[in-house]
Protein backbone atom coordinates (compact mmCIF):
# COMPACT_ATOMS: atom_id res chain seq x y z
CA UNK A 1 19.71 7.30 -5.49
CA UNK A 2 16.03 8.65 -6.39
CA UNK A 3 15.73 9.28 -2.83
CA UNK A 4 19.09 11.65 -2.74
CA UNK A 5 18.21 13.07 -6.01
CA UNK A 6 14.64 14.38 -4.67
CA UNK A 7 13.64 16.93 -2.11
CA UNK A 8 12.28 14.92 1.15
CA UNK A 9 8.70 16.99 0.33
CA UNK A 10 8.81 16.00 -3.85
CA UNK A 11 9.76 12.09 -2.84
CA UNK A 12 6.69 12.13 -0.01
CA UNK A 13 4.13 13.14 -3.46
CA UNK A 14 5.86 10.80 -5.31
CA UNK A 15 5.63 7.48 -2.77
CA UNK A 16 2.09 8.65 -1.87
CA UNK A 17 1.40 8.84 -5.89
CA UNK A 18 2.80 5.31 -6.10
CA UNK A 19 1.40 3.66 -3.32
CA UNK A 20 -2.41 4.46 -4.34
CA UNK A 21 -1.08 2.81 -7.95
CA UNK A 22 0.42 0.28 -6.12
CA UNK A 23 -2.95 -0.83 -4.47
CA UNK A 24 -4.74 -1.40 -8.18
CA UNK A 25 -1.42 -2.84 -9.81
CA UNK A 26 -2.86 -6.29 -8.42
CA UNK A 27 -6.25 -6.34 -10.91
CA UNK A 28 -4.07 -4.95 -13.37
CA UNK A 29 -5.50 -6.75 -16.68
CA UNK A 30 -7.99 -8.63 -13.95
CA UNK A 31 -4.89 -10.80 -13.12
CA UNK A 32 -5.19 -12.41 -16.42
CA UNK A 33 -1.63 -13.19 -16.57
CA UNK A 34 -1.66 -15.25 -13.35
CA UNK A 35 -4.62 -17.38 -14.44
CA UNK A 36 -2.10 -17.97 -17.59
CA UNK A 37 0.63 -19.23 -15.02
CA UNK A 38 -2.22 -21.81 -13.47
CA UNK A 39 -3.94 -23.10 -16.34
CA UNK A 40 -1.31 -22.73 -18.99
CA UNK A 41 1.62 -25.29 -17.79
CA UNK A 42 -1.78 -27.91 -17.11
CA UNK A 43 -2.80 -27.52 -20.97
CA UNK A 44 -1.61 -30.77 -23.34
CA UNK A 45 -0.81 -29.02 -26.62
CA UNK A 46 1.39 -25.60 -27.35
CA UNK A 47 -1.74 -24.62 -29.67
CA UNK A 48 -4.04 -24.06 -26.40
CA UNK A 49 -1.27 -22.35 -24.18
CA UNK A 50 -1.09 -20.05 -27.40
CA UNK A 51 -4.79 -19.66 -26.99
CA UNK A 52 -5.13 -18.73 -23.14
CA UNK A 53 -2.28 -16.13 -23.81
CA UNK A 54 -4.26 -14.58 -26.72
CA UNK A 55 -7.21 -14.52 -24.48
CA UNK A 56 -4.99 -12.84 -21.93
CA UNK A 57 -3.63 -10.19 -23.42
CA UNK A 58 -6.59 -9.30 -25.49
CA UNK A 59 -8.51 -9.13 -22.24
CA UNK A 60 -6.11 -7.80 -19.98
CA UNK A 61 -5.35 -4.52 -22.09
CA UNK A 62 -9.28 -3.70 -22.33
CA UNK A 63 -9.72 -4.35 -18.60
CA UNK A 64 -6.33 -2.13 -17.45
CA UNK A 65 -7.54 0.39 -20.25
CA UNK A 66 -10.83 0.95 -18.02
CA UNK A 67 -9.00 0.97 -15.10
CA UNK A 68 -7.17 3.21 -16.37
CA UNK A 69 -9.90 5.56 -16.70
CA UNK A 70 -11.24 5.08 -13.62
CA UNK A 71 -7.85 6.24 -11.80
CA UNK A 72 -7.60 9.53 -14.21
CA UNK A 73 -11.23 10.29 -13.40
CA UNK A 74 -10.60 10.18 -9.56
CA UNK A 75 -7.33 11.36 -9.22
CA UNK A 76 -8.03 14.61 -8.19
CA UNK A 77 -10.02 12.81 -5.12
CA UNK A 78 -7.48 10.21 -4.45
CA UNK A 79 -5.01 13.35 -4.07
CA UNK A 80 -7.28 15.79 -1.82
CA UNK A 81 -5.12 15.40 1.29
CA UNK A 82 -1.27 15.49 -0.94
CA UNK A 83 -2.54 17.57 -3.75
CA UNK A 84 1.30 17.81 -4.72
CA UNK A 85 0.86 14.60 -5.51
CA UNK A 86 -1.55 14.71 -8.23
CA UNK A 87 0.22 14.54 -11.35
CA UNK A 88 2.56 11.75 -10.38
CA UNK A 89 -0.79 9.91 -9.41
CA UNK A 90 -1.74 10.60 -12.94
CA UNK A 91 1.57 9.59 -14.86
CA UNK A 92 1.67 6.46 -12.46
CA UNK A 93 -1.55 5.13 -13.28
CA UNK A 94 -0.33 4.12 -17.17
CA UNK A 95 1.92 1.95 -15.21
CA UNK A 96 -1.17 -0.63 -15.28
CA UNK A 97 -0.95 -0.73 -19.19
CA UNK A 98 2.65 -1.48 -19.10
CA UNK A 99 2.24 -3.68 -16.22
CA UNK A 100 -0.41 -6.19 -17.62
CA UNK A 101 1.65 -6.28 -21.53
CA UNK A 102 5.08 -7.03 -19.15
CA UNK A 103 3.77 -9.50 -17.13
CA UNK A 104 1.64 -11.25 -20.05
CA UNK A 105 4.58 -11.77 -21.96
CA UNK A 106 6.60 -12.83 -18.71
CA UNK A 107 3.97 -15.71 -17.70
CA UNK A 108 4.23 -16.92 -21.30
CA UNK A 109 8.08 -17.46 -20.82
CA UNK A 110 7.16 -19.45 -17.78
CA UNK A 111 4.66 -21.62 -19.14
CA UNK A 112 6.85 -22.34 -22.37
CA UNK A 113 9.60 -23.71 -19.70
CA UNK A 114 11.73 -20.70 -21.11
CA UNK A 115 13.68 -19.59 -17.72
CA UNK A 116 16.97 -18.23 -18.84
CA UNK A 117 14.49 -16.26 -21.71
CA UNK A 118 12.17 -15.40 -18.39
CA UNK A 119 15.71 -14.43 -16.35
CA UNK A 120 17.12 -12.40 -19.19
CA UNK A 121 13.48 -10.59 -19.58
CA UNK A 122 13.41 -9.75 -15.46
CA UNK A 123 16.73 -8.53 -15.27
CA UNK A 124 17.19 -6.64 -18.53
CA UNK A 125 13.34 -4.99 -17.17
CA UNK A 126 15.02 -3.86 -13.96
CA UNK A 127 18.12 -2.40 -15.72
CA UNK A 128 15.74 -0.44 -18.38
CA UNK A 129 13.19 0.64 -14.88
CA UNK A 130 16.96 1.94 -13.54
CA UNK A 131 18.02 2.85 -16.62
CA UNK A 132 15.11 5.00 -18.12
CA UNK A 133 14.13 6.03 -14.17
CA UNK A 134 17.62 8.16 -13.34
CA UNK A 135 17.63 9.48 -16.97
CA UNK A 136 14.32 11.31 -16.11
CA UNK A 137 15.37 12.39 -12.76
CA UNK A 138 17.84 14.15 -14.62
CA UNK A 139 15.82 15.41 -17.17
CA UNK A 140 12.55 15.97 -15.87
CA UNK A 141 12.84 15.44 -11.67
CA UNK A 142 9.88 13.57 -10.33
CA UNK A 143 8.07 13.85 -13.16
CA UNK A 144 10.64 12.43 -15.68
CA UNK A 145 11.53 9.37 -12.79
CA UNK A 146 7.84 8.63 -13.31
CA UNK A 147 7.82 8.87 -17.07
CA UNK A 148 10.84 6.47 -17.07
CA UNK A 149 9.58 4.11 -14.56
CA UNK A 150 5.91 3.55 -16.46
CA UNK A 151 8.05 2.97 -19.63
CA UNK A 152 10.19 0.59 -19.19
CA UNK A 153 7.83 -2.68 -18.96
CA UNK A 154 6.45 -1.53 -21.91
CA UNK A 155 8.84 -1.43 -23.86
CA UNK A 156 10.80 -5.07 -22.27
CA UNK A 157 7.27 -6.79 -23.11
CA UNK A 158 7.85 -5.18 -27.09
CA UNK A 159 11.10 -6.45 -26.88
CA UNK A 160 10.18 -10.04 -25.48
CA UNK A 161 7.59 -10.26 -28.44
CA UNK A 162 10.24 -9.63 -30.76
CA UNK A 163 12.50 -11.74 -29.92
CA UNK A 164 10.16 -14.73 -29.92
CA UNK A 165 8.97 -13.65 -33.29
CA UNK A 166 12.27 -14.10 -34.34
CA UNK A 167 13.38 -17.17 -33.02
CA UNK A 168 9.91 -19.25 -33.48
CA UNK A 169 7.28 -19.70 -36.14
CA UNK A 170 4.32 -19.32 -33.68
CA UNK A 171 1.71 -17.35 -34.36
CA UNK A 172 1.08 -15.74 -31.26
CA UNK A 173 -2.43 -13.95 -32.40
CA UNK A 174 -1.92 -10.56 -30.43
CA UNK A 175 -4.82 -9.11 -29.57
CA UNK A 176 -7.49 -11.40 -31.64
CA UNK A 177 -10.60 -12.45 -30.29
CA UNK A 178 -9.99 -16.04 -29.35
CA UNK A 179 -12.41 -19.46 -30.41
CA UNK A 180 -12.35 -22.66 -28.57
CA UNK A 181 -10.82 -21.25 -25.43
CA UNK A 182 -9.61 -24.47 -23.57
CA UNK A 183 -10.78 -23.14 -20.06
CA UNK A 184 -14.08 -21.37 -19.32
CA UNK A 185 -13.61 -17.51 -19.54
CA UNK A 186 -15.31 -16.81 -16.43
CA UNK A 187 -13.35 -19.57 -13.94
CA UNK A 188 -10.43 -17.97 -15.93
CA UNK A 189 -11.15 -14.31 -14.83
CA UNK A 190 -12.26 -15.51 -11.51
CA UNK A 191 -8.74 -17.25 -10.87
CA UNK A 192 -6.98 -13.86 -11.72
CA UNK A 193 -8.78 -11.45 -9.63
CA UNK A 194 -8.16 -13.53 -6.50
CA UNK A 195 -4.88 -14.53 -7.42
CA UNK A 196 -3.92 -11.00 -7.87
CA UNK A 197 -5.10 -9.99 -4.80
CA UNK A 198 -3.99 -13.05 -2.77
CA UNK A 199 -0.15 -12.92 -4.43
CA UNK A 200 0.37 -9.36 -3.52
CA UNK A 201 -1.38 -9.03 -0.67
CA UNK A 202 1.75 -8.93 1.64
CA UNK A 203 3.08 -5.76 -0.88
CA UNK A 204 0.08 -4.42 -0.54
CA UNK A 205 0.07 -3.62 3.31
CA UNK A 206 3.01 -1.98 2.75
CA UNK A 207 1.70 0.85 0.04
CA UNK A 208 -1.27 1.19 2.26
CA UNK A 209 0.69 2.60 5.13
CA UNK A 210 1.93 5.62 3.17
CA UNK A 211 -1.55 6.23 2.00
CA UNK A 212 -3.18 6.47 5.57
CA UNK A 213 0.21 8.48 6.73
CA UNK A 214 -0.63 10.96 3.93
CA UNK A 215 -4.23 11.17 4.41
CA UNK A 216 -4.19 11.58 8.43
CA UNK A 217 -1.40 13.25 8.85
CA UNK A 218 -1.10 15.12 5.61
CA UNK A 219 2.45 15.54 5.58
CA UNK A 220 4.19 14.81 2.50
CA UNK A 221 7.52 14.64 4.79
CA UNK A 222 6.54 11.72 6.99
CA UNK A 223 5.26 9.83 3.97
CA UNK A 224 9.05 10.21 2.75
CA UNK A 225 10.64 8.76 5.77
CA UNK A 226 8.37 6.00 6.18
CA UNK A 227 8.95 4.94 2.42
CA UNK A 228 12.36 5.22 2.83
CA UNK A 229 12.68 3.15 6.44
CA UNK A 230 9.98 0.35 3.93
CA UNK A 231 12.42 0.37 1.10
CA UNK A 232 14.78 -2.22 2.63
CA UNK A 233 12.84 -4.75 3.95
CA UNK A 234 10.29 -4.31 1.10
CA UNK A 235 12.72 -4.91 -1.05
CA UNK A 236 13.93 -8.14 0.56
CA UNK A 237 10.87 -9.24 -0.62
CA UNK A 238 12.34 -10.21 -4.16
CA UNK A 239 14.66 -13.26 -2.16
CA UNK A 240 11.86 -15.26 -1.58
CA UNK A 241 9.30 -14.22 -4.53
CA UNK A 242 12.10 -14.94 -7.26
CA UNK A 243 12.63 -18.81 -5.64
CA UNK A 244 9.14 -19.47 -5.54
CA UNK A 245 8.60 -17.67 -9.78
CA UNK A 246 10.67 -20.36 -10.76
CA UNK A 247 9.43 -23.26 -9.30
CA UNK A 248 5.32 -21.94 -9.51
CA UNK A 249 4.70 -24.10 -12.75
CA UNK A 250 6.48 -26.90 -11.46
CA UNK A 251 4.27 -27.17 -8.27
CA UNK A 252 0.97 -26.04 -10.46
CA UNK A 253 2.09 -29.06 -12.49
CA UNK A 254 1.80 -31.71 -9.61
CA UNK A 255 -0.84 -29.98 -7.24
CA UNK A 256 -2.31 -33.17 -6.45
CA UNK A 257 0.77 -34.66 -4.97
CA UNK A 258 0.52 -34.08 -1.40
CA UNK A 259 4.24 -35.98 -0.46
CA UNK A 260 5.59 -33.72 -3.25
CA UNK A 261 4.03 -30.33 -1.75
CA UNK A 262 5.10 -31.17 1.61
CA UNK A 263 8.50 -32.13 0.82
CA UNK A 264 9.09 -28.86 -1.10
CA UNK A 265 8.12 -27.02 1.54
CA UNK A 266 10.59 -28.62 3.87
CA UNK A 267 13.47 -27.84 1.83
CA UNK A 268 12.37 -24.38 1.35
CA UNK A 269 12.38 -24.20 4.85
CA UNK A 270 16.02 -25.68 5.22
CA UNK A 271 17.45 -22.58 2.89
CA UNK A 272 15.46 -20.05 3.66
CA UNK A 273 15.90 -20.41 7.27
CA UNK A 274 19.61 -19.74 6.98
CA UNK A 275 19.37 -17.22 4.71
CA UNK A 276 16.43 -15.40 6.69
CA UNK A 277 19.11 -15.58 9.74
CA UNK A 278 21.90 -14.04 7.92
CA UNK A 279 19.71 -11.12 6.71
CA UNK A 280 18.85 -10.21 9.80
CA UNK A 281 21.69 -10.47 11.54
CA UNK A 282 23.58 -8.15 8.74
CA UNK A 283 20.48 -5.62 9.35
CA UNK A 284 20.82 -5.60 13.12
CA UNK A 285 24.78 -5.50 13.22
CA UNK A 286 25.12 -3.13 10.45
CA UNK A 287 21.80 -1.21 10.32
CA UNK A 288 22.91 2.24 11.70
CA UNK A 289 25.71 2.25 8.84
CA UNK A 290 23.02 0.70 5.80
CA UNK A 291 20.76 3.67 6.53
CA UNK A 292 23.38 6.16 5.60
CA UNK A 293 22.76 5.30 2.02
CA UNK A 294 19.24 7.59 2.54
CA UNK A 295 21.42 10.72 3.60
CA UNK A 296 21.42 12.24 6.86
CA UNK A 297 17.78 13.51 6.09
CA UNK A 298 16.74 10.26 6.86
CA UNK A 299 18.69 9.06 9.65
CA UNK A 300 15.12 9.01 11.79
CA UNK A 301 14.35 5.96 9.84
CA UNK A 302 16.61 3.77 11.62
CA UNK A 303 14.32 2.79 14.25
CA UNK A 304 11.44 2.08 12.06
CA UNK A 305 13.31 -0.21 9.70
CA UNK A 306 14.20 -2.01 12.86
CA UNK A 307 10.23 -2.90 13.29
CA UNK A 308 9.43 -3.41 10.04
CA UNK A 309 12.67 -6.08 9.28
CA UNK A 310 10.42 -8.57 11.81
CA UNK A 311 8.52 -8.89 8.51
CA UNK A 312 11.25 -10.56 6.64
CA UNK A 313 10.53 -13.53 9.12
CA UNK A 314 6.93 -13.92 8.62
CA UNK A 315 7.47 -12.99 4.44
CA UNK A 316 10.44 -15.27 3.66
CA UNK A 317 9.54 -18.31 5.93
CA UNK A 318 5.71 -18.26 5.74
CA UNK A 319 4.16 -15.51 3.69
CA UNK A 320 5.57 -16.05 -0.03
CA UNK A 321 6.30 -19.37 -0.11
CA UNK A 322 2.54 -20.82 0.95
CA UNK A 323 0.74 -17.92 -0.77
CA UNK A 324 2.23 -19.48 -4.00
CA UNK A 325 2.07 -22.60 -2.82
CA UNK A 326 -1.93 -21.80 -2.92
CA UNK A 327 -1.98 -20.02 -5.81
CA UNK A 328 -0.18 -22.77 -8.13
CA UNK A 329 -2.78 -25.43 -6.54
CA UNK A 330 -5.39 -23.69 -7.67
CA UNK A 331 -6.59 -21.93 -4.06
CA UNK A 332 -6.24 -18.45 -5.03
CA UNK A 333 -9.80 -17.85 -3.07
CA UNK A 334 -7.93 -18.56 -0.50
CA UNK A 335 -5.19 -16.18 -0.50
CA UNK A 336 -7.93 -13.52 -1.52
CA UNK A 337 -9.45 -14.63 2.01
CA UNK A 338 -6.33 -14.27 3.81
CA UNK A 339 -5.35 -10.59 1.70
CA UNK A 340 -9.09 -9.42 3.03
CA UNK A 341 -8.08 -10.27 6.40
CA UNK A 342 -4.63 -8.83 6.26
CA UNK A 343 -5.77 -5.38 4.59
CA UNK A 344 -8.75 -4.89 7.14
CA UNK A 345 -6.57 -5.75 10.58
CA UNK A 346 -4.03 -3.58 9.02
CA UNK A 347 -6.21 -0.32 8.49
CA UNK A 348 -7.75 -0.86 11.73
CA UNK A 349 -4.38 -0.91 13.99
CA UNK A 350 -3.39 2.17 11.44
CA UNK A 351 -6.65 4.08 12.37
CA UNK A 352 -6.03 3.28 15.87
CA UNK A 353 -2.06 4.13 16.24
CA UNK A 354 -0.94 6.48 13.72
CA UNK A 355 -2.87 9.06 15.86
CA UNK A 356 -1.08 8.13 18.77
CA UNK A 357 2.20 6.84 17.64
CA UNK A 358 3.04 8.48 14.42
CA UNK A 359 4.51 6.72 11.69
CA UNK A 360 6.23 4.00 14.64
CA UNK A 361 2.39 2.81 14.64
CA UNK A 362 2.07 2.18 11.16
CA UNK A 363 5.08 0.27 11.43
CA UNK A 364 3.42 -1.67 14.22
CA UNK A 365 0.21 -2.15 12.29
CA UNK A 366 2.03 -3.73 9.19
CA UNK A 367 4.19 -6.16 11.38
CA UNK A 368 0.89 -7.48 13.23
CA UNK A 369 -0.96 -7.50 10.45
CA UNK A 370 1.43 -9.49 7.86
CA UNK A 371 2.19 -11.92 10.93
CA UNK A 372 -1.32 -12.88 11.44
CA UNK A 373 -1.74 -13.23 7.45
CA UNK A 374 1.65 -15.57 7.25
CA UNK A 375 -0.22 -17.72 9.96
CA UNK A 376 -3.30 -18.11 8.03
CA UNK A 377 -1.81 -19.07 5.39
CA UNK A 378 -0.13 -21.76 7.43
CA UNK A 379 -3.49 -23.18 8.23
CA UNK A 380 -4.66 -22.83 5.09
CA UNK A 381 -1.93 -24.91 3.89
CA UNK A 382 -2.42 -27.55 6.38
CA UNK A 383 -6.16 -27.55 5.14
CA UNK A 384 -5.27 -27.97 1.43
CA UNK A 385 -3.15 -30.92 2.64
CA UNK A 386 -6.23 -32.44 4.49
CA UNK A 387 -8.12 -32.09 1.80
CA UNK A 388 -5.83 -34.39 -0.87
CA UNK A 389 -6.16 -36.97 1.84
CA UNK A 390 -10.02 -36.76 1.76
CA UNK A 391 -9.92 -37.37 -2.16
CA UNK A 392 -7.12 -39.67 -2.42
CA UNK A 393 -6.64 -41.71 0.54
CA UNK A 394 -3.12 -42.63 1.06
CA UNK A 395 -1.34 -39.70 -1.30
């Protein structure tokens, strides 16, 4: 809808505006709230889970508000090559306030076990992001989609806190200094930041196409078309990601259990292999009538949607289920390791065919480059697994 609302130049700004956000989102609050989702199910009384998500909100809103004064102090640079994109760069980069408060309050529903609280909370956030989004279309164009889209976490994390205030006697502390935290507050901040970049890394490789479409070929058009052929497999994403949100402080709970581990992975496998197939064979049969949805502007995205679907494969069997796998075990380095390796292959091949190939090589570079990331993490896996054998012969 946002994409038939806007003119193909005005949604090119936009998605290069959001893409460069979309690259910080990750240390958004230093990944606080993902340390909360490791160490908080682990902790033995409510009164210390209460703690660490004290600690992480406090912390998390003075780290996004630097970042967020880093961003409004480069954006002019960040937008040289797309200057029409400057001032969505700048509304978009308040998304990491609302992004680190909605996602604080979010991990807390996970730790506390709350998941039809934590279900309500994700859809009735995607219905206020619709919601609040279209309204500003109307009302404002791009500018006003922007405005509604950095709102709406905001204000689902202000309604999260009140309903828990309501319904429990907690004292949930916002923004105090915290005493007696029950984890040390750098191996806390450490977990985050590599967490944050390990989780995400696969979304990440995606946003960083339209940034090195926009800045070597400089056309806000092709940046359009290329966001709109990533939409649908991007978007697939949330399949996978959703299975593995609700099971994360389950498997964090027993990371030492290495029969458990594998034998969640095998009947991960077992679903998702069926419903990977089915995806892609409603894509490949149905494809040329799914892209209509775009508008006949975008018709020329057909063909790159076709290249970049190969990455449901690699995301839904290998990608997001062992990058949280990692994460809720406590090797987040690793993923960070694996996101490094990802990013770097990926602006390589982009540097090397974009020039050539146009926006069909940046297609190619993401589908090599998430491939070769899903493997690693395979082998990562199988090295974690080594590893519980080492210290606990037999398990």
């Amino acid at each position: 809808m946002i994409i038939r609302l806007l003119s193909k130049e005005d949604y090119g700004n936009l998605s290069y505006a959001f893409s460069i956000t979309q690259l910080i989102i990750p240390f958004s609050g230093a990944g606080l709230y993902l340390s909360l989702l490791h160490f908080g199910p682990i902790q033995k009384t409510p009164e210390d889970k209460l703690k660490l998500f004290a600690h992480t909100l406090r912390q998390g809103l003075i780290y996004s508000l630097l970042m967020l004064g880093a961003v409004l102090i480069l954006a002019g640079l960040l937008a040289v090559k797309m200057p029409g994109s400057l001032v969505y760069l700048r509304l978009f980069s308040f998304y990491i306030i609302s992004y680190c408060l909605f996602y604080s309050f979010i991990s807390l529903l996970r730790i506390k076990k709350q998941n039809k609280a934590y279900a309500a909370a994700l859809l009735g956030n995607s219905l206020l992001v619709f919601g609040l989004s279209l309204l500003g279309i109307f009302l404002g164009g791009g500018r006003g989609y922007a405005i509604g889209f950095v709102t709406a976490p905001a204000l689902t994390a202000l309604i999260i806190l009140l309903t828990l205030k309501g319904k429990e006697k907690e004292s949930y502390g916002l923004f105090r200094r915290v005493e007696g935290l029950p984890v040390k507050s750098r191996e806390y901040t450490k977990y985050g930041l590599y967490t944050g970049l390990g989780n995400i890394a696969s979304q990440m490789a995606w946003q960083l196409d339209a940034i090195m479409i926009g800045i070597i070929m400089a056309q806000s058009t092709e940046v359009a078309v290329y966001k709109a052929a990533s939409l649908i497999p991007f978007s697939l994403i949330f399949i996978p990601s959703v299975f593995m949100q609700t099971d994360f402080v389950y498997i964090a709970e027993r990371f030492d259990q290495k029969k458990y581990l594998i034998a969640y992975y095998k009947k991960y496998l077992m679903v998702f292999t069926l419903i990977t197939a089915a995806v892609m064979a409603v894509w490949y049969a149905g494809g040329a009538q799914i892209v209509r949805i775009f508008g006949p502007e975008y018709i020329e995205a057909r063909p790159l949607i076709d290249i970049l679907m190969i990455n449901v494969v690699s995301t839904f069997l290998l990608r997001v289920p062992l990058g949280n796998m990692l994460a809720a075990v406590g090797r987040a380095k690793w993923n960070s390791y694996s996101a490094v390796a990802m990013l770097g292959i990926n602006v390589i091949l982009n540097l090397l065919l974009i020039p050539r190939f146009g926006v069909r090589g940046a297609a190619f570079a993401t589908v090599t480059a998430i491939s070769l990331s899903s493997l690693i993490n395979l082998i990562l896996f199988f090295v974690y697994l080594r590893q519980l054998d080492t210290k606990r012969p037999g398990a």
